[in-house]
PDB file of N, CA and C in Angstrom:
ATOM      1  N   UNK A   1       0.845  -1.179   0.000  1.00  0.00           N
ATOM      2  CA  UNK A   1       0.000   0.000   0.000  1.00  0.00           C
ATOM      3  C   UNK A   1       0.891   1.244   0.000  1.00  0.00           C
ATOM      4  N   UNK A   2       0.886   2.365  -0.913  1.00  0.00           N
ATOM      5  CA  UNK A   2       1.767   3.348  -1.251  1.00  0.00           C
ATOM      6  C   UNK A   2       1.158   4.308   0.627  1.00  0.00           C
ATOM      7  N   UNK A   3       1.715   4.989   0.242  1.00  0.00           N
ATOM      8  CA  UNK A   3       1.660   6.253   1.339  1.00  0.00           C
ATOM      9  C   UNK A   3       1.246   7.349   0.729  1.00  0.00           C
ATOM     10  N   UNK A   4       0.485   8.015   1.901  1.00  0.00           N
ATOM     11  CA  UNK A   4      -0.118   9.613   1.411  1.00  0.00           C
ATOM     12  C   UNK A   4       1.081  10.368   0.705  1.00  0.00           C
ATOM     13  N   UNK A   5       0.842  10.442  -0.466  1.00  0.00           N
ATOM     14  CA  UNK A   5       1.651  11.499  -1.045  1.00  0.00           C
ATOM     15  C   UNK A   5       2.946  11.003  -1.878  1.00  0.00           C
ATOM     16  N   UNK A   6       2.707   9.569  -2.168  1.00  0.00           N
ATOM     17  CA  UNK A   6       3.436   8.770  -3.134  1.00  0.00           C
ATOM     18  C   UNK A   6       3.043   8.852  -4.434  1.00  0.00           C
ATOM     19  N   UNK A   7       3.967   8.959  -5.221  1.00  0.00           N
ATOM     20  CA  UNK A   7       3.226   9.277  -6.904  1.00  0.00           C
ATOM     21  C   UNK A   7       3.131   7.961  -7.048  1.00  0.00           C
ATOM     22  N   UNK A   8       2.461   7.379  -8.024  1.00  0.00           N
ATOM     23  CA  UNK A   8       2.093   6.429  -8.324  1.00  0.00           C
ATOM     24  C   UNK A   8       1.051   6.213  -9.540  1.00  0.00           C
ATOM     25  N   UNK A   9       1.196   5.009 -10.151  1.00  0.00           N
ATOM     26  CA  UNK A   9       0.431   5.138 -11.602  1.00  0.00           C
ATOM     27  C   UNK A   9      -0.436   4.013 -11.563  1.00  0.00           C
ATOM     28  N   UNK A  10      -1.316   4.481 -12.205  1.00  0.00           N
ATOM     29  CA  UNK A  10      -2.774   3.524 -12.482  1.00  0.00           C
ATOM     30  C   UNK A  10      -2.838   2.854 -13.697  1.00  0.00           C
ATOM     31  N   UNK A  11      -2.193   1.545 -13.766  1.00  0.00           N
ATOM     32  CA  UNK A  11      -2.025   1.057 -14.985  1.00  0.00           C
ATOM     33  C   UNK A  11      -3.101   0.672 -15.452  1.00  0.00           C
ATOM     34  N   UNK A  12      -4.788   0.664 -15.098  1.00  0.00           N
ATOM     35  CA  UNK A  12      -5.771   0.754 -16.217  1.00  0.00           C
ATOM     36  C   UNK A  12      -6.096   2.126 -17.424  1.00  0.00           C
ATOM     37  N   UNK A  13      -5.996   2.911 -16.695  1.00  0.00           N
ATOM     38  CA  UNK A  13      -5.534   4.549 -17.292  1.00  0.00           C
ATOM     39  C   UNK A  13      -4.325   5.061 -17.621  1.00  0.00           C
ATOM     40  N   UNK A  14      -3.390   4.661 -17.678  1.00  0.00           N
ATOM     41  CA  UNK A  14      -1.912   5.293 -18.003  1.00  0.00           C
ATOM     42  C   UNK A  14      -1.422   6.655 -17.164  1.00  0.00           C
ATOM     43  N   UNK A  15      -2.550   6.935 -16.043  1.00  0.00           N
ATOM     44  CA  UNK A  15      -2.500   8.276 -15.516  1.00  0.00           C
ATOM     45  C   UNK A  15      -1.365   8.124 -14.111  1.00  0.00           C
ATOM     46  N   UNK A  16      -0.661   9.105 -13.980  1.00  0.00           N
ATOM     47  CA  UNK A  16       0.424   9.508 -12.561  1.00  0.00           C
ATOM     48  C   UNK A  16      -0.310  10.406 -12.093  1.00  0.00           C
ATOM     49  N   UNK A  17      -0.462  10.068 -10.503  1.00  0.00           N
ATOM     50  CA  UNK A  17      -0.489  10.697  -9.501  1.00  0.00           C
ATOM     51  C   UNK A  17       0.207  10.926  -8.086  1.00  0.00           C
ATOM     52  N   UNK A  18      -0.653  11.752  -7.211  1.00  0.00           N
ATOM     53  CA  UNK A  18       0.205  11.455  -6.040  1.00  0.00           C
ATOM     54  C   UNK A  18      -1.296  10.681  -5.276  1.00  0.00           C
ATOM     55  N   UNK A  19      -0.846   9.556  -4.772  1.00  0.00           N
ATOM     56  CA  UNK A  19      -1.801   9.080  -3.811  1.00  0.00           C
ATOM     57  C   UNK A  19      -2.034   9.752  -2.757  1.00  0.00           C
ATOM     58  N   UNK A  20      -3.471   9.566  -2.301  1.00  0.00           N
ATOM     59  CA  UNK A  20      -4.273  10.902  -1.509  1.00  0.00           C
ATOM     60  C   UNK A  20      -4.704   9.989  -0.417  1.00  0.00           C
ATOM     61  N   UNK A  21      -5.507   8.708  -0.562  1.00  0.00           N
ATOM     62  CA  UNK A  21      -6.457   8.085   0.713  1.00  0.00           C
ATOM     63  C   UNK A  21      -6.681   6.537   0.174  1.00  0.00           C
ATOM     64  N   UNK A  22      -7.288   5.888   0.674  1.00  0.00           N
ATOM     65  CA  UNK A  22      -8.286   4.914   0.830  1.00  0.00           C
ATOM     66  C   UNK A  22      -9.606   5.137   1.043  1.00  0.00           C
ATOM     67  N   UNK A  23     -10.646   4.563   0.098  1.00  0.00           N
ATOM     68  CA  UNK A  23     -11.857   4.928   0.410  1.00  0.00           C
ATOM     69  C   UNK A  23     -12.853   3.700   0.150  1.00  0.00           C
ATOM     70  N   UNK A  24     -12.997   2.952   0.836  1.00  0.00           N
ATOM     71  CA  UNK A  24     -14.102   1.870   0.726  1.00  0.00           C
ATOM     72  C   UNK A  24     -13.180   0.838  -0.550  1.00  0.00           C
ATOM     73  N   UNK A  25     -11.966   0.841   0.460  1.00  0.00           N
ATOM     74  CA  UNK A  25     -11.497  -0.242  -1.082  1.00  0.00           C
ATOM     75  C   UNK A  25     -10.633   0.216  -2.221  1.00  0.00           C
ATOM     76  N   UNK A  26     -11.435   1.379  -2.254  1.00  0.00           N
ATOM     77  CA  UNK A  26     -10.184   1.990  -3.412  1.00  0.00           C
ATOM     78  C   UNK A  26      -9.761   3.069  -3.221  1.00  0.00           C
ATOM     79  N   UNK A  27      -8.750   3.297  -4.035  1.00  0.00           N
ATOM     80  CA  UNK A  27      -7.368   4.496  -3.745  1.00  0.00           C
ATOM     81  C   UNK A  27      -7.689   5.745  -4.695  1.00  0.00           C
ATOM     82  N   UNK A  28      -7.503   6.394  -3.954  1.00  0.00           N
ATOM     83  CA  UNK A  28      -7.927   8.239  -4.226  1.00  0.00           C
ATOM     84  C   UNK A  28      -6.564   8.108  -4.751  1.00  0.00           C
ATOM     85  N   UNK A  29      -6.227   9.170  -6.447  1.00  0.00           N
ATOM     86  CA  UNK A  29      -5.460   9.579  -6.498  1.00  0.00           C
ATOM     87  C   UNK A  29      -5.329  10.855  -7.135  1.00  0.00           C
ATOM     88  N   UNK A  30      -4.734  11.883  -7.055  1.00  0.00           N
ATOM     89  CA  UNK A  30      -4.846  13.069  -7.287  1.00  0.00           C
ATOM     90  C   UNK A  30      -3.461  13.604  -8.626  1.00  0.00           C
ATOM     91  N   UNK A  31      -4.482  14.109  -9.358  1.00  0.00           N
ATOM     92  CA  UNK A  31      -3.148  14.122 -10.566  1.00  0.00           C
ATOM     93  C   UNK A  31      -2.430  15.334 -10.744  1.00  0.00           C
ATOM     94  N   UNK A  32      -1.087  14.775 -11.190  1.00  0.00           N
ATOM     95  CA  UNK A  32      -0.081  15.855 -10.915  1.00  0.00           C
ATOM     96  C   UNK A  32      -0.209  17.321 -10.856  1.00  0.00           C
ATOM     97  N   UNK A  33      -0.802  17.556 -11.604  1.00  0.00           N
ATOM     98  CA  UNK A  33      -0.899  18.673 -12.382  1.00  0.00           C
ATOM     99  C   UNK A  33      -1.815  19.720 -11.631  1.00  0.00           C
ATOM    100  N   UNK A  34      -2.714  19.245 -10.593  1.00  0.00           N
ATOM    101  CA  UNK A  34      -3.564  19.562  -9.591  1.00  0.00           C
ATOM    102  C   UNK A  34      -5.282  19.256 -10.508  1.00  0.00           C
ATOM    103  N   UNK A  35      -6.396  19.296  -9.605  1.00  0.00           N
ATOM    104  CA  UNK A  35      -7.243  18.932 -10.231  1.00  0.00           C
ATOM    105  C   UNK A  35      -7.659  17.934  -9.476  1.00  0.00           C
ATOM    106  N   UNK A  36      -9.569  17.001  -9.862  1.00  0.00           N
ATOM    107  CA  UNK A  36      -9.772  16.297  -9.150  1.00  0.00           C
ATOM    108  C   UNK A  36      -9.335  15.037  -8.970  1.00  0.00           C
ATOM    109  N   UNK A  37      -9.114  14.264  -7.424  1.00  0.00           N
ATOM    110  CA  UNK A  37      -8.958  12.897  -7.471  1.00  0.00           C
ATOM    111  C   UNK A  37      -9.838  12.115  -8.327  1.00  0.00           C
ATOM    112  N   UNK A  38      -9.043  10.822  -9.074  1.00  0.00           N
ATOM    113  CA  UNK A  38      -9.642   9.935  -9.531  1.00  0.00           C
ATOM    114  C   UNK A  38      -9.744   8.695  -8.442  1.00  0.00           C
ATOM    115  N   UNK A  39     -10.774   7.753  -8.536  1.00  0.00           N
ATOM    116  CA  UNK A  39     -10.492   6.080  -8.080  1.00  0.00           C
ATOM    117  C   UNK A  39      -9.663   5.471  -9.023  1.00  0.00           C
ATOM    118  N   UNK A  40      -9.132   4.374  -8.031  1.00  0.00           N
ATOM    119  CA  UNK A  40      -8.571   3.456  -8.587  1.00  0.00           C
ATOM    120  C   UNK A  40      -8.634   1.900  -8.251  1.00  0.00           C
ATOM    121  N   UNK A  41      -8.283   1.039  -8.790  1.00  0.00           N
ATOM    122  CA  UNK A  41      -8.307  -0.222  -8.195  1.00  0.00           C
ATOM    123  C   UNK A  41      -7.213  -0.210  -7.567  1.00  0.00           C
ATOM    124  N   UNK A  42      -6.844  -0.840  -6.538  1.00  0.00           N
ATOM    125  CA  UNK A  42      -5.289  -1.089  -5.986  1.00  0.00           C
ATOM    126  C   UNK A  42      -5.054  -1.865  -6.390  1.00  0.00           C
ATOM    127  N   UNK A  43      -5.538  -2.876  -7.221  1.00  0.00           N
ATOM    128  CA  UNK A  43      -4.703  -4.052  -8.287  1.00  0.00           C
ATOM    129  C   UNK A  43      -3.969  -3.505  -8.997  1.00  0.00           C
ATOM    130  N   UNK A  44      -4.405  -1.965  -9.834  1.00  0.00           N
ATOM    131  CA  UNK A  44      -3.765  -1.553 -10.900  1.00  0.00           C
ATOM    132  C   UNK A  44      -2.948  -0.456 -10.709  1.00  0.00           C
ATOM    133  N   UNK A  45      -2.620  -0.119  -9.112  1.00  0.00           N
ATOM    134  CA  UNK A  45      -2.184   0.918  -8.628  1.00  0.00           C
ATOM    135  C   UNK A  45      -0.538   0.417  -8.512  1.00  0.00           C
ATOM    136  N   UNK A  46       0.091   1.005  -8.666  1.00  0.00           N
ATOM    137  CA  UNK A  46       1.842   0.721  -8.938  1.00  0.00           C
ATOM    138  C   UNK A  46       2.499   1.769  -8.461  1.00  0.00           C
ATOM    139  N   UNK A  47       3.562   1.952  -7.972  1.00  0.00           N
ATOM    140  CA  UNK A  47       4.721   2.854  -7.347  1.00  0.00           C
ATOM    141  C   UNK A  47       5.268   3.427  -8.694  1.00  0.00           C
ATOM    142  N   UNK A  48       5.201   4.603  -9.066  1.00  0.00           N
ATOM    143  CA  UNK A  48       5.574   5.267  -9.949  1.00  0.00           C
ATOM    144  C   UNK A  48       7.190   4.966  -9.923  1.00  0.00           C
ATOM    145  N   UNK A  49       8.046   4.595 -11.665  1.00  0.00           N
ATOM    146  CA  UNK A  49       9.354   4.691 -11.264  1.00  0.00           C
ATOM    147  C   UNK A  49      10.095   6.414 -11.414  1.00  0.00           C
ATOM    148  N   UNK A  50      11.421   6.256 -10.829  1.00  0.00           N
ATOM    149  CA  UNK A  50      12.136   7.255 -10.787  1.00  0.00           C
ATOM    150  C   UNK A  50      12.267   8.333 -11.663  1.00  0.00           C
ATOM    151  N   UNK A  51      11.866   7.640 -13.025  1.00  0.00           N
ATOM    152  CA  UNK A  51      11.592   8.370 -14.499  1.00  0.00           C
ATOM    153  C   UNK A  51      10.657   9.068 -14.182  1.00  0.00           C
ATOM    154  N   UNK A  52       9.511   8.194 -14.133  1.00  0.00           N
ATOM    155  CA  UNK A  52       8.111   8.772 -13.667  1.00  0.00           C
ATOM    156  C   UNK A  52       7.838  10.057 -12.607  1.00  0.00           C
ATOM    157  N   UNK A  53       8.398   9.553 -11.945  1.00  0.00           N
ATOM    158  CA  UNK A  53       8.535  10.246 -10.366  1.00  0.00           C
ATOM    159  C   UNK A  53       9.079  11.908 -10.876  1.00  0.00           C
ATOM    160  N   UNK A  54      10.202  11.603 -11.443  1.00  0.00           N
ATOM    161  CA  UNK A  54      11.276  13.074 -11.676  1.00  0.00           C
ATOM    162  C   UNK A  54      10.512  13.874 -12.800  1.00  0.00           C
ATOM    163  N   UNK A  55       9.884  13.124 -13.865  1.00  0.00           N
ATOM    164  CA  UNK A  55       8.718  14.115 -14.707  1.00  0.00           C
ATOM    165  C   UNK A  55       7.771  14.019 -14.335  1.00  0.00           C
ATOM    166  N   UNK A  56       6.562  13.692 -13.514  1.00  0.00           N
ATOM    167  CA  UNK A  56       5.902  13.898 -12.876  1.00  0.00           C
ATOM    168  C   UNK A  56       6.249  15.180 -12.084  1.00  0.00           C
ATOM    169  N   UNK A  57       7.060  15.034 -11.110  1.00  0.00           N
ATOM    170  CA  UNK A  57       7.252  16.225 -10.545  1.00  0.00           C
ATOM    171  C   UNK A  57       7.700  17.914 -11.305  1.00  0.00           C
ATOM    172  N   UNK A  58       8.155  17.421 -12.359  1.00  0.00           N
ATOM    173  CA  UNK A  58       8.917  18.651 -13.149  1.00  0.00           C
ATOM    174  C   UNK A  58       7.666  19.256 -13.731  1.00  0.00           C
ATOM    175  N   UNK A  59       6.575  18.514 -13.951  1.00  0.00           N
ATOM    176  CA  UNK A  59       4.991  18.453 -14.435  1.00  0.00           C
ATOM    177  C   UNK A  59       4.476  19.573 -13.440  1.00  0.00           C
ATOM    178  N   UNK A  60       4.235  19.194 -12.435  1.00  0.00           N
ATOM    179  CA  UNK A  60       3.746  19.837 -11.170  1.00  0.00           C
ATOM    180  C   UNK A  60       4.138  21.192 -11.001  1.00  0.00           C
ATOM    181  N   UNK A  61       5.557  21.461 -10.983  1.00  0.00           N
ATOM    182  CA  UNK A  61       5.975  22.916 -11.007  1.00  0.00           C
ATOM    183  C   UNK A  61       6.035  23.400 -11.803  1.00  0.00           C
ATOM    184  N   UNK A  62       6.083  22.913 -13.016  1.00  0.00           N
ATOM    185  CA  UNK A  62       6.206  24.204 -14.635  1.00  0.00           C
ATOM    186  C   UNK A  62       4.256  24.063 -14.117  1.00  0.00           C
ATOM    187  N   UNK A  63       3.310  23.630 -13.791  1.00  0.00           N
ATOM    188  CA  UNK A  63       1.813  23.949 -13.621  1.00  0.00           C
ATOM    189  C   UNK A  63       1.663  24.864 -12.666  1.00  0.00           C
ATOM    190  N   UNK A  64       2.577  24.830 -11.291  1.00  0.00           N
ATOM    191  CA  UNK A  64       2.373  25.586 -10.373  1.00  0.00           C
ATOM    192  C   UNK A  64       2.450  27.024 -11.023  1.00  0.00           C
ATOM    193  N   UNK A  65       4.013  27.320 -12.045  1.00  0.00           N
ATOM    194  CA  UNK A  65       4.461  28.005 -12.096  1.00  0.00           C
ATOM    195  C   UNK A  65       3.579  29.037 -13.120  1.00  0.00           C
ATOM    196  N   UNK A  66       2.731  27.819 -13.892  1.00  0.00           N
ATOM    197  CA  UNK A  66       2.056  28.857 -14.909  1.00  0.00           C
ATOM    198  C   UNK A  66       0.894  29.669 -14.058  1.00  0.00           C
ATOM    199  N   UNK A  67       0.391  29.036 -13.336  1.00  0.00           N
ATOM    200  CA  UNK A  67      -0.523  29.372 -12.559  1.00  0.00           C
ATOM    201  C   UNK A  67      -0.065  30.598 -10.939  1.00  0.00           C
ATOM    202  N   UNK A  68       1.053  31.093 -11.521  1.00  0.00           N
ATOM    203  CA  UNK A  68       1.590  31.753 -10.529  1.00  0.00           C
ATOM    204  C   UNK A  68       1.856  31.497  -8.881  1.00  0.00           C
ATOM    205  N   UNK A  69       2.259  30.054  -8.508  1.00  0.00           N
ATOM    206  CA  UNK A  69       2.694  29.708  -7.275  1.00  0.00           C
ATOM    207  C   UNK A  69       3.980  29.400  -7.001  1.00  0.00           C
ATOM    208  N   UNK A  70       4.533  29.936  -6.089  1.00  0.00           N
ATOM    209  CA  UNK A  70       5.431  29.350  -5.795  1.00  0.00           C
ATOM    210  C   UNK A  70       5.993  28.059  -5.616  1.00  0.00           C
ATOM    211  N   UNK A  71       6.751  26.832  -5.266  1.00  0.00           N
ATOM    212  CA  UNK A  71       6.946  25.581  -4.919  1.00  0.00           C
ATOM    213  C   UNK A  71       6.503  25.462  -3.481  1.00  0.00           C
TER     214      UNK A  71
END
């Protein structure tokens, strides 16, 4: 089971997020970019790799950044 705030990918959707909760079974995950959580199955829920992880995150701040926030 990932941890609050682990990116991680939903291999029925091809989508990266950061994991958010547990909810009746399935896993809240919230996508990079900000925006609403999706469900997921935790069958198809996977630990994002390091690739993933490092553009994922580079994702997040060029979004923050367009949107005028700081890190």
């Amino acid at each position: 089971m990932p941890e609050v705030g682990d990116l991680v990918r939903d291999t029925a959707t091809g989508l990266v997020g950061f994991y958010v909760d547990s909810v009746a079974g399935r896993y809240l995950i919230r996508p990079v970019s900000g925006g609403c959580a999706w469900e997921a199955d935790p069958r198809d829920v996977q630990l994002a790799t390091p690739m993933r992880e490092l553009r994922a995150r580079a994702a997040e701040i060029n979004a923050r950044s367009r949107r005028g926030l700081s890190s």
